[in-house]
Structure formats: structure tokens, C-alpha cells
C-alpha atoms as a PDB file:
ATOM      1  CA  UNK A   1     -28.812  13.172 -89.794  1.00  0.00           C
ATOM      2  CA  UNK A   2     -30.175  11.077 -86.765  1.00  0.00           C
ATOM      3  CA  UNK A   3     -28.531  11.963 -82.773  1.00  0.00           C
ATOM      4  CA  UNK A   4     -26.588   8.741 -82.802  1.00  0.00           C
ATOM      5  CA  UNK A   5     -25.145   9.109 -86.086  1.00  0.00           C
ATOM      6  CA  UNK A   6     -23.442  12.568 -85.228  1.00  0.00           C
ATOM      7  CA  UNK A   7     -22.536  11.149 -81.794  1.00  0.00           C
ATOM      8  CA  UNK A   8     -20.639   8.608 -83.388  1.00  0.00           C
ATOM      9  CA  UNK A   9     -18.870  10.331 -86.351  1.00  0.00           C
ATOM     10  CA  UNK A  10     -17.788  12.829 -83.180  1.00  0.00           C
ATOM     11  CA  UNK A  11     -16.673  10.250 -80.916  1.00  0.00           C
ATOM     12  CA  UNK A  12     -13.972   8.058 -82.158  1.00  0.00           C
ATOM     13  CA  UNK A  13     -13.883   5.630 -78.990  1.00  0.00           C
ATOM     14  CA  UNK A  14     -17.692   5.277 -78.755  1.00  0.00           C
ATOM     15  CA  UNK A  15     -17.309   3.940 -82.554  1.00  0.00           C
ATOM     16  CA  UNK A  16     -14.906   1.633 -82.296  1.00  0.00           C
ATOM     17  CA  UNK A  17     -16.550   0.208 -79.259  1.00  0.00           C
ATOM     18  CA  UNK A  18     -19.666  -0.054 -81.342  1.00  0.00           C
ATOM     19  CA  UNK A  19     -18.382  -2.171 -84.060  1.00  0.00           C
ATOM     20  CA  UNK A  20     -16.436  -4.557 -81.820  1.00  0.00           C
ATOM     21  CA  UNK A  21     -20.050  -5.375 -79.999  1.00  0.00           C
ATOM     22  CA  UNK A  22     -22.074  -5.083 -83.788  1.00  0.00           C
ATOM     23  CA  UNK A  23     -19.817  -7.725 -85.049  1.00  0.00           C
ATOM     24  CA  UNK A  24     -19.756  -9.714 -81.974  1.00  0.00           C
ATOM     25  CA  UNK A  25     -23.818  -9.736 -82.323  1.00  0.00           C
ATOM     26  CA  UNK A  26     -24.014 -10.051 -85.817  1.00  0.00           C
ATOM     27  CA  UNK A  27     -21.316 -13.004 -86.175  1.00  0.00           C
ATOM     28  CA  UNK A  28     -24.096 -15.152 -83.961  1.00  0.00           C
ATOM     29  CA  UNK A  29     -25.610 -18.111 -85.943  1.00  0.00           C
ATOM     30  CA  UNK A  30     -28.610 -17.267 -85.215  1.00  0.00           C
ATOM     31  CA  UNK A  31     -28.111 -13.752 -86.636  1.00  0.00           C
ATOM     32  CA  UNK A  32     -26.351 -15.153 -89.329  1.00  0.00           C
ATOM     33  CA  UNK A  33     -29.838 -17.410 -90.078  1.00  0.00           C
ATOM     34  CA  UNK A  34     -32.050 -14.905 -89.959  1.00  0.00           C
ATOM     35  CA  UNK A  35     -30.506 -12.510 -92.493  1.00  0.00           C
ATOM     36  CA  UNK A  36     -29.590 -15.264 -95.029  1.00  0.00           C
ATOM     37  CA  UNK A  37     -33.280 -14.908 -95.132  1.00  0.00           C
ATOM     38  CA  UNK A  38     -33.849 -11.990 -94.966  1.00  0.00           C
ATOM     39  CA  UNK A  39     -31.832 -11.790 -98.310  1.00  0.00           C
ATOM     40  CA  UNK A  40     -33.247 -14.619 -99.936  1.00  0.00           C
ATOM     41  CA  UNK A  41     -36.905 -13.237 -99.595  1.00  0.00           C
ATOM     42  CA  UNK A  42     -35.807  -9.502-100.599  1.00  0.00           C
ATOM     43  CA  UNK A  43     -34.450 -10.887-104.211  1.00  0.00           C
ATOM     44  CA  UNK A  44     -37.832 -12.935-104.640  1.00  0.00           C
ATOM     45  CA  UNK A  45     -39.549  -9.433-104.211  1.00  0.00           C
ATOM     46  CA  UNK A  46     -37.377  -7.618-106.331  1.00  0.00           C
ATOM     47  CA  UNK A  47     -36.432  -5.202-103.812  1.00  0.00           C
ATOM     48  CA  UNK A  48     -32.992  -6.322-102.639  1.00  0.00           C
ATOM     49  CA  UNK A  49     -29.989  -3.709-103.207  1.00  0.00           C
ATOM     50  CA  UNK A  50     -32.391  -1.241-104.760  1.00  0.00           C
ATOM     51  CA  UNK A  51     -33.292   0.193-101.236  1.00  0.00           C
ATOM     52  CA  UNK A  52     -37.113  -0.787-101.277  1.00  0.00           C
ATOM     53  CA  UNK A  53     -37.633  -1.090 -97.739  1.00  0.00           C
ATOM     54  CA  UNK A  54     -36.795  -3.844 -95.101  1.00  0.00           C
ATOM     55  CA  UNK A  55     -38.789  -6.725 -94.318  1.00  0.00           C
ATOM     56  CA  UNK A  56     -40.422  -6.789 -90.896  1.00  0.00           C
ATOM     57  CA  UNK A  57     -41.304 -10.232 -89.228  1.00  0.00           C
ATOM     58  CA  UNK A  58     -44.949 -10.425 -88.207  1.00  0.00           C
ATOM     59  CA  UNK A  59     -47.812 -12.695 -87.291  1.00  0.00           C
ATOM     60  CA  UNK A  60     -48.067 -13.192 -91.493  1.00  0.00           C
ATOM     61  CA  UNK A  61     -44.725 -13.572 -92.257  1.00  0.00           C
ATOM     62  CA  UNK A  62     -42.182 -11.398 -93.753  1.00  0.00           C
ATOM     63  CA  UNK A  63     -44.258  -8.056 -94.704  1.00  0.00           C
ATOM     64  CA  UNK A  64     -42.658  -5.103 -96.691  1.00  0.00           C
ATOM     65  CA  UNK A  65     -42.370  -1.998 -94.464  1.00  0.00           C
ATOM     66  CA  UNK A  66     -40.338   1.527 -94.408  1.00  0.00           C
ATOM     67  CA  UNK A  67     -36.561   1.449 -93.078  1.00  0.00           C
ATOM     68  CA  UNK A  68     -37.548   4.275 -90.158  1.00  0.00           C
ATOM     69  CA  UNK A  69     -40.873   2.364 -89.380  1.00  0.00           C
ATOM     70  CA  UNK A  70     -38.471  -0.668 -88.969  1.00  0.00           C
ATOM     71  CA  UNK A  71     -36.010   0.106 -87.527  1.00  0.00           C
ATOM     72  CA  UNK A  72     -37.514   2.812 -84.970  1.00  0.00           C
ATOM     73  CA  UNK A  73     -39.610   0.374 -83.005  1.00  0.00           C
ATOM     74  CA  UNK A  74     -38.650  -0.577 -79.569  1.00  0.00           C
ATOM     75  CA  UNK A  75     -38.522  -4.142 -78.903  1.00  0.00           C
ATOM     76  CA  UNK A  76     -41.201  -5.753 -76.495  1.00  0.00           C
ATOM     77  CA  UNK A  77     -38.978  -6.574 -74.230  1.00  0.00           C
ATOM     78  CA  UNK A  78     -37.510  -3.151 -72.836  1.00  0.00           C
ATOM     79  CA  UNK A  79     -41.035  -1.957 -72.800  1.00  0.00           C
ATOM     80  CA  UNK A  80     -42.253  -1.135 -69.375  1.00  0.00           C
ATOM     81  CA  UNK A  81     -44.287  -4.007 -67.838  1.00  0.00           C
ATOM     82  CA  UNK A  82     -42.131  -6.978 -69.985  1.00  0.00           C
ATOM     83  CA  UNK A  83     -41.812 -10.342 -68.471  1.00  0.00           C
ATOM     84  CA  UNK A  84     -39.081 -10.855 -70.207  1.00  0.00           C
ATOM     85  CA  UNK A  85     -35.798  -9.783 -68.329  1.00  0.00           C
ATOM     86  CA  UNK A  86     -32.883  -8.509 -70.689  1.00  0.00           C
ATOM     87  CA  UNK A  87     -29.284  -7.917 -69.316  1.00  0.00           C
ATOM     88  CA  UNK A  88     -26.204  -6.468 -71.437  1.00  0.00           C
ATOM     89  CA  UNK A  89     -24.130  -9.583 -70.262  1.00  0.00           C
ATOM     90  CA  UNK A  90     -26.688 -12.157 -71.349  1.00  0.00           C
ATOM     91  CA  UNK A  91     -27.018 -10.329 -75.073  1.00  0.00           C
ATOM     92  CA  UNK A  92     -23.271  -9.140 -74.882  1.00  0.00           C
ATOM     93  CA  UNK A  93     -21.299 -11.909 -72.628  1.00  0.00           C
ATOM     94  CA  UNK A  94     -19.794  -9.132 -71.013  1.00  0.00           C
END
């Protein structure tokens, strides 16, 4: 079991608070867009609801790759040395 998952299965209030901004995020129509295909490309590969992986977006398109591999990389822009500024109230609206 990963750190965050036993932080959250401990901490009621930190859970809660984490589904109110997931579905905030995740009810975005752009969100929305991107996993409608998402979906639509895992049943043309055979691999949806059988847990065969996610699809990563890359330079050739939608490319089969592990969940951890995924899901574990940190996104360009918190890197050190980004351009790109990120704040929690222009991702959040808070």
C-alpha cells in the first residue's frame, strides 16, 4: 500500500476534502474529453476493464504503458526550471 493511500484511509477530513477537489477537476470538459478517449482507444486495444495498463499521451500518440510508470511521473511543469507557472487557485479556483 502506497503513503497516500494509508494517509487517507487514516484521515477522514483529508478524504473528504480530496474528493470534493477530484470531482471538481474531473467534472471539467476538458477532463471529461480527454477520458472519453481515453476509453474509446482502450476498447479498440482490447485492454479496457481487464486492467492492461493505461494509455500515456506522447509525441506518437496514445502508447500502452504500466499504471505505476503512468501515473508516477511528475508533470513538466512542477519540475524545477519550468516556464510554466502553476498556482492551486488557477487549477482549483480556490
Amino acid at each position: 500500500m502506497g503513503k497516500s493511500t494509508s494517509y487517507y484511509q487514516k484521515n477522514s477530513a483529508a478524504r473528504k476534502k480530496k474528493a470534493a477537489t477530484d470531482k471538481k477537476i474531473n467534472s471539467r470538459p476538458g477532463q471529461r474529453k480527454k477520458r472519453v478517449e481515453l476509453v474509446k482507444a482502450r476498447r479498440k486495444k482490447g485492454i479496457y476493464g481487464k486492467g492492461g495498463g493505461d494509455l500515456h499521451h506522447s509525441k506518437k500518440g496514445l502508447v500502452r504503458e504500466s499504471v505505476s510508470k503512468n501515473r508516477g511521473r511528475k508533470e513538466k511543469s512542477r519540475l524545477k526550471g519550468s516556464k510554466r507557472k502553476w498556482t492551486k487557485k488557477k487549477i482549483f479556483g480556490t
